[in-house]
PDB file of N, CA and C in Angstrom:
ATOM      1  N   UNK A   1      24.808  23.571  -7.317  1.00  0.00           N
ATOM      2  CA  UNK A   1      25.714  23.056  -6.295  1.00  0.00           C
ATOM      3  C   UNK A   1      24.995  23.027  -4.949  1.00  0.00           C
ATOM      4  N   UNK A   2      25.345  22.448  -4.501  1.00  0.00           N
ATOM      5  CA  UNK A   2      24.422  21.997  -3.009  1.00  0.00           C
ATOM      6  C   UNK A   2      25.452  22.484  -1.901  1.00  0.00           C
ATOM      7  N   UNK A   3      24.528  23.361  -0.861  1.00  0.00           N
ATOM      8  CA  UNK A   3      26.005  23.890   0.388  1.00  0.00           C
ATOM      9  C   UNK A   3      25.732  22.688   1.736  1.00  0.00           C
ATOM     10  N   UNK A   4      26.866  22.729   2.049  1.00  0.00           N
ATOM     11  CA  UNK A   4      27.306  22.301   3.233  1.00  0.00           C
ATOM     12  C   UNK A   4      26.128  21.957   4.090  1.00  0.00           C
ATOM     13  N   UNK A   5      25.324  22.895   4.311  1.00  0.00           N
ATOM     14  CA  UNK A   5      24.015  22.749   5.382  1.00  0.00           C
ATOM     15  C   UNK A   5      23.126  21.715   4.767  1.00  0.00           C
ATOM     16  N   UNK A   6      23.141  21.686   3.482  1.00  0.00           N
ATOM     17  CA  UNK A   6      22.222  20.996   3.105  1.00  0.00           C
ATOM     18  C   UNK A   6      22.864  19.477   2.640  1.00  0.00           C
ATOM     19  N   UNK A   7      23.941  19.453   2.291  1.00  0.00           N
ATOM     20  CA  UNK A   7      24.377  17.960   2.161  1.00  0.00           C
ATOM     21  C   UNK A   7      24.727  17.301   3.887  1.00  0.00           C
ATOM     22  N   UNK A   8      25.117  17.961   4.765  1.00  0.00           N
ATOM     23  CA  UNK A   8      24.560  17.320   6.082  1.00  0.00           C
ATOM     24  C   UNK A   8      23.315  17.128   6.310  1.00  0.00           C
ATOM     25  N   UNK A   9      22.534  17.404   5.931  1.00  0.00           N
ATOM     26  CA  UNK A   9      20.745  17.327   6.267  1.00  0.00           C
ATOM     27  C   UNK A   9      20.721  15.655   5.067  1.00  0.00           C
ATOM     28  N   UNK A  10      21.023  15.914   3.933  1.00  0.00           N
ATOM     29  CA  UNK A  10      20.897  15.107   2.896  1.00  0.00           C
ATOM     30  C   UNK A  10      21.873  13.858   3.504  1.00  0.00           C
ATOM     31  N   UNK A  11      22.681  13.930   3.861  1.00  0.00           N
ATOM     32  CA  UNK A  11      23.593  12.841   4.406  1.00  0.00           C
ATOM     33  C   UNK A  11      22.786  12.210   5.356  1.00  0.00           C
ATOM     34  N   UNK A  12      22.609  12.568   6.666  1.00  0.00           N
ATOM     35  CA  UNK A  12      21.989  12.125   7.775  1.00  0.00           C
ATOM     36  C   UNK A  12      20.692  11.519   7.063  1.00  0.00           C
ATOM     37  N   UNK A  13      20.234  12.453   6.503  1.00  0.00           N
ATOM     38  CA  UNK A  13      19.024  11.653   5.830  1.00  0.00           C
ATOM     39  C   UNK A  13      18.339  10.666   5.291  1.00  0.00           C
ATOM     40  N   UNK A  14      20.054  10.214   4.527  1.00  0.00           N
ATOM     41  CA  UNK A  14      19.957   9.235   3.610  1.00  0.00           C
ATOM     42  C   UNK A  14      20.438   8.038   4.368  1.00  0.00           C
ATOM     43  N   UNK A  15      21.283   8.262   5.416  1.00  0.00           N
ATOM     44  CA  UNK A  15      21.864   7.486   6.497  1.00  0.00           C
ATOM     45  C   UNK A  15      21.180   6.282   7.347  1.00  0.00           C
ATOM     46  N   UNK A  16      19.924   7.723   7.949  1.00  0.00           N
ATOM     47  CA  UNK A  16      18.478   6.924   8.826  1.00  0.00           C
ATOM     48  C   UNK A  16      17.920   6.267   8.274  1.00  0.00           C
ATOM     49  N   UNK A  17      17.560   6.678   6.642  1.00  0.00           N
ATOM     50  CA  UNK A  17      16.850   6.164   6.161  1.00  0.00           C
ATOM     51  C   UNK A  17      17.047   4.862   5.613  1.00  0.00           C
ATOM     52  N   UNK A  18      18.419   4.587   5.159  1.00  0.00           N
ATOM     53  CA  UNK A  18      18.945   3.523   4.316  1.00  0.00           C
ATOM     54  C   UNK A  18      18.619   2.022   5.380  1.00  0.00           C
ATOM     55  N   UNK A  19      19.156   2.782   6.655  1.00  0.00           N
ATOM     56  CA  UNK A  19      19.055   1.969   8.001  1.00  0.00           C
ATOM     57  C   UNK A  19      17.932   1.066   8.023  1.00  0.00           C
ATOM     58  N   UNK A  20      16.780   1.433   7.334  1.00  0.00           N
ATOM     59  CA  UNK A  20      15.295   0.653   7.934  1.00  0.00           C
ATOM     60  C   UNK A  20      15.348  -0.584   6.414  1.00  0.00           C
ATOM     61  N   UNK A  21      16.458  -0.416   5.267  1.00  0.00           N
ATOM     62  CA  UNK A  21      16.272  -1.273   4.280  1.00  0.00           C
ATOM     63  C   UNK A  21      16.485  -2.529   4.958  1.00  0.00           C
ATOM     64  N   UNK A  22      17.711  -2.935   5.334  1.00  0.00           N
ATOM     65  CA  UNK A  22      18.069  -4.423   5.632  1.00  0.00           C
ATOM     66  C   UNK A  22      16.791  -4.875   6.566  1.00  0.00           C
ATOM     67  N   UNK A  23      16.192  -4.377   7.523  1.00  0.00           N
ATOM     68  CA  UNK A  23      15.097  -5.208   8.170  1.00  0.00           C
ATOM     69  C   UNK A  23      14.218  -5.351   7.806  1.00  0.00           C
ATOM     70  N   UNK A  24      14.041  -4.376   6.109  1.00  0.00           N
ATOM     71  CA  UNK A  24      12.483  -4.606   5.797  1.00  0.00           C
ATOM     72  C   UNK A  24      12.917  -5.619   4.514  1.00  0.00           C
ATOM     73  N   UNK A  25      13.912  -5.723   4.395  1.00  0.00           N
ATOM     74  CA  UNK A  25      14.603  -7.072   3.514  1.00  0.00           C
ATOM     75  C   UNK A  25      14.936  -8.400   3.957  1.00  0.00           C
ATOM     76  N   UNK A  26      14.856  -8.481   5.105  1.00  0.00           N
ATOM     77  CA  UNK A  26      14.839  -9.267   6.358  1.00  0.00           C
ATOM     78  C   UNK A  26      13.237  -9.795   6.807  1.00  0.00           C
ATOM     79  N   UNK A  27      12.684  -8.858   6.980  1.00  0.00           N
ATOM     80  CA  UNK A  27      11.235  -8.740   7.077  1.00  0.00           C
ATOM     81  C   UNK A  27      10.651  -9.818   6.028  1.00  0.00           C
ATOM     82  N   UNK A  28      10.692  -9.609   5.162  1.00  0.00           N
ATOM     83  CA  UNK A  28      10.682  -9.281   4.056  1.00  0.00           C
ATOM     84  C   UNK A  28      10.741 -11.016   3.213  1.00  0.00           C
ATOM     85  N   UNK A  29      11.674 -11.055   3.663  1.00  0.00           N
ATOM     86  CA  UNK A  29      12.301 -12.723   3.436  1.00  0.00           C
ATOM     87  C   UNK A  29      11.677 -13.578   4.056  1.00  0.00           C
ATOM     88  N   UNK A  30      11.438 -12.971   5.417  1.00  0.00           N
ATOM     89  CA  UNK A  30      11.058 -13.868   6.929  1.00  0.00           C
ATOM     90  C   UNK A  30       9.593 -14.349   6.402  1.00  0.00           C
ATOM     91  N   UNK A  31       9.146 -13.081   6.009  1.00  0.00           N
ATOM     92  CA  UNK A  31       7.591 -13.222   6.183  1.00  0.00           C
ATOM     93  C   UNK A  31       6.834 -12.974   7.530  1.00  0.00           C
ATOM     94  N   UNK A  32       8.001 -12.677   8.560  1.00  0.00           N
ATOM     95  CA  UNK A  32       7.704 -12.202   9.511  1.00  0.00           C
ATOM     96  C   UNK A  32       8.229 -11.047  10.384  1.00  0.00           C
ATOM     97  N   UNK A  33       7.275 -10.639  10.783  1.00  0.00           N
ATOM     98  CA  UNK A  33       7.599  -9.431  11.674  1.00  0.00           C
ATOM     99  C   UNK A  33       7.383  -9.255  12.897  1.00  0.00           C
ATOM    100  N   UNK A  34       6.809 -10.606  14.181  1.00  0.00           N
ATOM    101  CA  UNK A  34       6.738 -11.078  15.104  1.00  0.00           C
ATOM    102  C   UNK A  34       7.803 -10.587  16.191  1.00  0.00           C
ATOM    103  N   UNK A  35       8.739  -9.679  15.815  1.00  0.00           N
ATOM    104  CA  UNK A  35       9.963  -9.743  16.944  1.00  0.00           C
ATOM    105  C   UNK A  35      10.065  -8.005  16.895  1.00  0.00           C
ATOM    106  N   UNK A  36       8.964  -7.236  16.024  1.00  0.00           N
ATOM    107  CA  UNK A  36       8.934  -5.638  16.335  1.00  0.00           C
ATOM    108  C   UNK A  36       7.601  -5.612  16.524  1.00  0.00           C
ATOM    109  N   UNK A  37       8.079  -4.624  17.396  1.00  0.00           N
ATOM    110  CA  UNK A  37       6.811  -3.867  18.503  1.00  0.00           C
ATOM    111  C   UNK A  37       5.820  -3.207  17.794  1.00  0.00           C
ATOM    112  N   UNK A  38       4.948  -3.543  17.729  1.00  0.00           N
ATOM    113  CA  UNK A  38       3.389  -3.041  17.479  1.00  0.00           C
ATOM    114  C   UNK A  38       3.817  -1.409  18.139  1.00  0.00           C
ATOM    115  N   UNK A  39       3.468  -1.171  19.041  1.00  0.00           N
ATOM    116  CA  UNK A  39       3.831  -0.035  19.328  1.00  0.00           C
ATOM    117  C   UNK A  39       4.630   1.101  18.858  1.00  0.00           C
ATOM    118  N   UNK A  40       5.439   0.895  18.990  1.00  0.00           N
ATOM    119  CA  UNK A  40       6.903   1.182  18.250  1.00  0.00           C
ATOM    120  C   UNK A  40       6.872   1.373  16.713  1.00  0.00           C
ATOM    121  N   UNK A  41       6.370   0.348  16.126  1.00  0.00           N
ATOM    122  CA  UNK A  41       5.622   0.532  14.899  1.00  0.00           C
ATOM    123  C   UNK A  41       4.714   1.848  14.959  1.00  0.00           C
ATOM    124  N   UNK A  42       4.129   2.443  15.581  1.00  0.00           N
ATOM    125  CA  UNK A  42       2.439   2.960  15.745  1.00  0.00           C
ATOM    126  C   UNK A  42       3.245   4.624  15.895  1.00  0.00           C
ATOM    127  N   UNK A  43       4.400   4.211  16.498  1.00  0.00           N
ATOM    128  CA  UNK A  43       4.845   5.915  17.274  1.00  0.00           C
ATOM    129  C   UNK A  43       5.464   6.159  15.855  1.00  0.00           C
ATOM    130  N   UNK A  44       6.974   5.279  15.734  1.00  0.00           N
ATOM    131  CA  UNK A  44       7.622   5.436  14.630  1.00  0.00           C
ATOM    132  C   UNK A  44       7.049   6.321  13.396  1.00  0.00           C
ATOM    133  N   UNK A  45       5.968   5.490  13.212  1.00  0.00           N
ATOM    134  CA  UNK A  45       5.243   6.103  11.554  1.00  0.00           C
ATOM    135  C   UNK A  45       4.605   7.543  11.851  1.00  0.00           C
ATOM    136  N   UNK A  46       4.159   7.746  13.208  1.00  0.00           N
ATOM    137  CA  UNK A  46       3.738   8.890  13.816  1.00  0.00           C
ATOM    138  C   UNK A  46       4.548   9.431  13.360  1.00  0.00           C
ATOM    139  N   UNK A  47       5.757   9.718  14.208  1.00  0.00           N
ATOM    140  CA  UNK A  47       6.756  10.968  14.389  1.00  0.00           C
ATOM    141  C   UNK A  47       7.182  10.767  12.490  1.00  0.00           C
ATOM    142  N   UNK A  48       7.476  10.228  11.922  1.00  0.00           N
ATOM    143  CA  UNK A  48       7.729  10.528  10.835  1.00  0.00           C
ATOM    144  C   UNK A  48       7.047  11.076   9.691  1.00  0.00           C
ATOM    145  N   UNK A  49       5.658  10.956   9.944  1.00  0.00           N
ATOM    146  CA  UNK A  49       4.617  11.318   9.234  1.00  0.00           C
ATOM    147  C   UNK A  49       4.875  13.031   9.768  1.00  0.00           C
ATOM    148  N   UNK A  50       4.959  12.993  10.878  1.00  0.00           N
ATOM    149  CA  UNK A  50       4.791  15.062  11.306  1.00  0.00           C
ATOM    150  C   UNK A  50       6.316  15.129  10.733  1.00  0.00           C
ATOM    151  N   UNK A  51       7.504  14.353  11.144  1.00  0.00           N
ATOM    152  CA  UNK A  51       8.528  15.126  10.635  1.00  0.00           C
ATOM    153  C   UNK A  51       8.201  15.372   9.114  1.00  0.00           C
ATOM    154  N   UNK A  52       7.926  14.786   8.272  1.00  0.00           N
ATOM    155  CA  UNK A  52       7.303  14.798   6.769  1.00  0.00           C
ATOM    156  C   UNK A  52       6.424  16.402   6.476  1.00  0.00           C
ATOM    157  N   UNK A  53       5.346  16.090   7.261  1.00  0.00           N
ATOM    158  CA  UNK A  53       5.081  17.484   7.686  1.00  0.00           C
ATOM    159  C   UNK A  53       5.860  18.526   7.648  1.00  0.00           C
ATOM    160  N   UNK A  54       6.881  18.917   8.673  1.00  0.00           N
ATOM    161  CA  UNK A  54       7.353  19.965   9.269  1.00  0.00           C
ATOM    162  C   UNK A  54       8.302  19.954   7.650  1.00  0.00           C
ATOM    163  N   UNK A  55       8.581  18.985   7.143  1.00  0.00           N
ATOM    164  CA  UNK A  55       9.597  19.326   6.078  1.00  0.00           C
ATOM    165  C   UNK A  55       8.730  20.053   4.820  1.00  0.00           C
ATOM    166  N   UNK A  56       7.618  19.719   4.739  1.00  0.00           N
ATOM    167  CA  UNK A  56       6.539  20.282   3.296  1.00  0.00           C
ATOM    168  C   UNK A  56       6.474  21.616   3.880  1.00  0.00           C
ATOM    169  N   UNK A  57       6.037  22.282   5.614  1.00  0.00           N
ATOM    170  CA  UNK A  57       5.843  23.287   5.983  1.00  0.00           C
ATOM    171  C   UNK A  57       7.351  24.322   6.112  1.00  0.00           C
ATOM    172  N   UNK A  58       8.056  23.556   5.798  1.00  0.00           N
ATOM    173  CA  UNK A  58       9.678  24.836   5.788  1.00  0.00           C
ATOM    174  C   UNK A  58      10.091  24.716   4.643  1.00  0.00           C
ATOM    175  N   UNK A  59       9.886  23.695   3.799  1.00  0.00           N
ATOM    176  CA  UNK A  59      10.133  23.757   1.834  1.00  0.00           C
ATOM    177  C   UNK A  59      11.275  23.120   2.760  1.00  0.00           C
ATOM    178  N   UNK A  60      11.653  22.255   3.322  1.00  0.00           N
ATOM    179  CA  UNK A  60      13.128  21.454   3.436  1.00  0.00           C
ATOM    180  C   UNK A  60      13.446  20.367   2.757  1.00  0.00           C
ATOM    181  N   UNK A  61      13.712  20.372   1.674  1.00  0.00           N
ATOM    182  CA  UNK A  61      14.163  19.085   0.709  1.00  0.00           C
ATOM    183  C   UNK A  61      14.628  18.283   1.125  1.00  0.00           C
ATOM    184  N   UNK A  62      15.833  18.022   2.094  1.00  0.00           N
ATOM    185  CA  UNK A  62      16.251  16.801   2.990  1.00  0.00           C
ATOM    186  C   UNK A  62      15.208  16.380   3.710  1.00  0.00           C
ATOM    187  N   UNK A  63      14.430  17.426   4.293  1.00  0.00           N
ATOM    188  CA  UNK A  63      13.662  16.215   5.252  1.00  0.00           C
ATOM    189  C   UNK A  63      12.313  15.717   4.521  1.00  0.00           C
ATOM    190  N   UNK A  64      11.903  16.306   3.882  1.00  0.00           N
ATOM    191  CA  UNK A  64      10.569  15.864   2.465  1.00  0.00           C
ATOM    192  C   UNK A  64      11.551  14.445   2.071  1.00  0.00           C
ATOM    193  N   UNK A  65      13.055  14.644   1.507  1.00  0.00           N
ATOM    194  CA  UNK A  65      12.931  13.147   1.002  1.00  0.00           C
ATOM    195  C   UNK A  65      13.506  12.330   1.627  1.00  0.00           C
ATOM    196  N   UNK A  66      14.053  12.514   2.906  1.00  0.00           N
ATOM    197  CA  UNK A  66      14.544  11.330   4.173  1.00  0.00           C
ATOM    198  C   UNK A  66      12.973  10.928   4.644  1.00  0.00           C
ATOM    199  N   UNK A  67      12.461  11.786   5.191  1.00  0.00           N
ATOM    200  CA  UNK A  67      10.993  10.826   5.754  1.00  0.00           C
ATOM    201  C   UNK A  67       9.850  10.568   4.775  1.00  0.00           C
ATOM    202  N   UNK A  68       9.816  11.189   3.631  1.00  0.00           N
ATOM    203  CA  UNK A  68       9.137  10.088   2.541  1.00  0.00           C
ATOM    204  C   UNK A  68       9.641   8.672   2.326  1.00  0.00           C
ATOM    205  N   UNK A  69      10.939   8.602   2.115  1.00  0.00           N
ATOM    206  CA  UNK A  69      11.318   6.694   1.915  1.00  0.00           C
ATOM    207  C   UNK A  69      11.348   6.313   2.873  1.00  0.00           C
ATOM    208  N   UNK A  70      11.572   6.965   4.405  1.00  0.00           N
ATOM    209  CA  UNK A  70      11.530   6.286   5.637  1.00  0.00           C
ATOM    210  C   UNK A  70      10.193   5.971   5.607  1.00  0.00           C
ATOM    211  N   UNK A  71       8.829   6.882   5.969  1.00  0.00           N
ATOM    212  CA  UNK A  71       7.480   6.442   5.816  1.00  0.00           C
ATOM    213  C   UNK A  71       6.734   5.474   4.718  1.00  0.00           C
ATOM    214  N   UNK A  72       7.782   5.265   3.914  1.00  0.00           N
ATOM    215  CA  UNK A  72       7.256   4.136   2.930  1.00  0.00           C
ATOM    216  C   UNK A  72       7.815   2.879   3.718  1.00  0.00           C
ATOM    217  N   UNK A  73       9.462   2.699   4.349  1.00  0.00           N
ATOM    218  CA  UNK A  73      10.091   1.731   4.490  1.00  0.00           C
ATOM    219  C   UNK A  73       9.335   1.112   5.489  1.00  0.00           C
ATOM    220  N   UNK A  74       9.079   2.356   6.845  1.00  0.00           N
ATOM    221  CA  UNK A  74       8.511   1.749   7.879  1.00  0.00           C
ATOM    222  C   UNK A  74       7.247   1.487   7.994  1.00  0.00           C
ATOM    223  N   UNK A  75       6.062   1.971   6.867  1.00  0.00           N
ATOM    224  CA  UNK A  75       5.094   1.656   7.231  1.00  0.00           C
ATOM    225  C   UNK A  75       4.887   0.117   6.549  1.00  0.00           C
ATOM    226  N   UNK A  76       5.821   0.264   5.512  1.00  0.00           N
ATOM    227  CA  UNK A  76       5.778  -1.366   4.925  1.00  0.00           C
ATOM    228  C   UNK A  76       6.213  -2.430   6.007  1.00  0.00           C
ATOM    229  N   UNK A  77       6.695  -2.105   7.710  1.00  0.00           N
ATOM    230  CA  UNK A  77       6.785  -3.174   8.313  1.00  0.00           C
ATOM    231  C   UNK A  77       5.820  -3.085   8.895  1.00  0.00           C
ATOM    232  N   UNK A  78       4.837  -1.937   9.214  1.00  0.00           N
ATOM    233  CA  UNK A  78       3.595  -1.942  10.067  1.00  0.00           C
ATOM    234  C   UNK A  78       2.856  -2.684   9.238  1.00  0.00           C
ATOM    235  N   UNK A  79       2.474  -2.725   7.975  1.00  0.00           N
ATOM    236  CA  UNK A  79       1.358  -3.045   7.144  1.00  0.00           C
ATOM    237  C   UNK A  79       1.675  -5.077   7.218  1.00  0.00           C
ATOM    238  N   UNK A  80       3.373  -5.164   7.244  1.00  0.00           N
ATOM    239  CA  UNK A  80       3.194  -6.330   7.528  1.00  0.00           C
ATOM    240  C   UNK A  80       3.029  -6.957   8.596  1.00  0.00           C
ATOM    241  N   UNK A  81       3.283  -6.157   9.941  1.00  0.00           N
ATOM    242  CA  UNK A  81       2.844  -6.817  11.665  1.00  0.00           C
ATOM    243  C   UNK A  81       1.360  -6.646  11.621  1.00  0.00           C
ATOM    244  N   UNK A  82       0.566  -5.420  10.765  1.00  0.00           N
ATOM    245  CA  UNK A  82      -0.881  -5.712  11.123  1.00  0.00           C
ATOM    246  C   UNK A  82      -1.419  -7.249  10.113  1.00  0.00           C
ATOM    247  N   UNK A  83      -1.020  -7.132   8.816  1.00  0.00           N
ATOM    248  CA  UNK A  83      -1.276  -8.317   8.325  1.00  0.00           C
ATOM    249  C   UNK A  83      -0.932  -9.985   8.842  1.00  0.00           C
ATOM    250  N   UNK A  84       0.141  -9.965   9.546  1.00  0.00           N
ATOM    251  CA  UNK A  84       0.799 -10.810  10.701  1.00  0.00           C
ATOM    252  C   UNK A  84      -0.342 -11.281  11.745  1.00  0.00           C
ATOM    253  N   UNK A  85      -0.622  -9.955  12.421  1.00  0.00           N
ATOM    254  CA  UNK A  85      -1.659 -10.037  13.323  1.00  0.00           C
ATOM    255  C   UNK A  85      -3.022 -10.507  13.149  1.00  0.00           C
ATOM    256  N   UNK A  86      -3.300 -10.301  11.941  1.00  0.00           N
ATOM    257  CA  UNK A  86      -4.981 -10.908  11.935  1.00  0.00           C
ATOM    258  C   UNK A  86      -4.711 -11.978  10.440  1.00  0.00           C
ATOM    259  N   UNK A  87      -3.721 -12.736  11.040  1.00  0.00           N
ATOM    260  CA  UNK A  87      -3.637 -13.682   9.793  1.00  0.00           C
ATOM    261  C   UNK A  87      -3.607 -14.935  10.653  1.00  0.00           C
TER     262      UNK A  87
END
């Protein structure tokens, strides 16, 4: 059974994360990614890569698997603005 603390962690989790599907389905469709920030892209995958981190370094199961599919979702829009960029 899962407590309270942890299905709020798991909720929110799944919440943020679900959030980045429609634009990378959007993305995705477009073939383009011309209208997000390079930048923004660059920080984004940052901070999620350490939050990823901080979750392997406390054994936190919500945040190991909210910023694993987030760092897949979002780096799949970086990989397509850098491919964008030198295409």
């Amino acid at each position: 059974m899962i407590d309270s603390v942890n299905f709020f962690g798991l909720l929110g989790g799944f919440l943020t994360t679900i959030a980045f599907v429609p634009q990378v389905i959007k993305s995705w469709r477009a073939k383009s990614v011309k209208d997000l920030s390079f930048l923004w892209l660059i920080i984004f995958n940052s901070g999620v890569t350490f939050w990823l981190i901080y979750g392997f370094l406390k054994s936190d199961i919500a945040i190991i698997l909210a910023n694993s599919i987030t760092l897949i979702l979002a780096s799949s829009l970086l990989f397509m603005k850098i491919k964008e960029y030198y295409s």
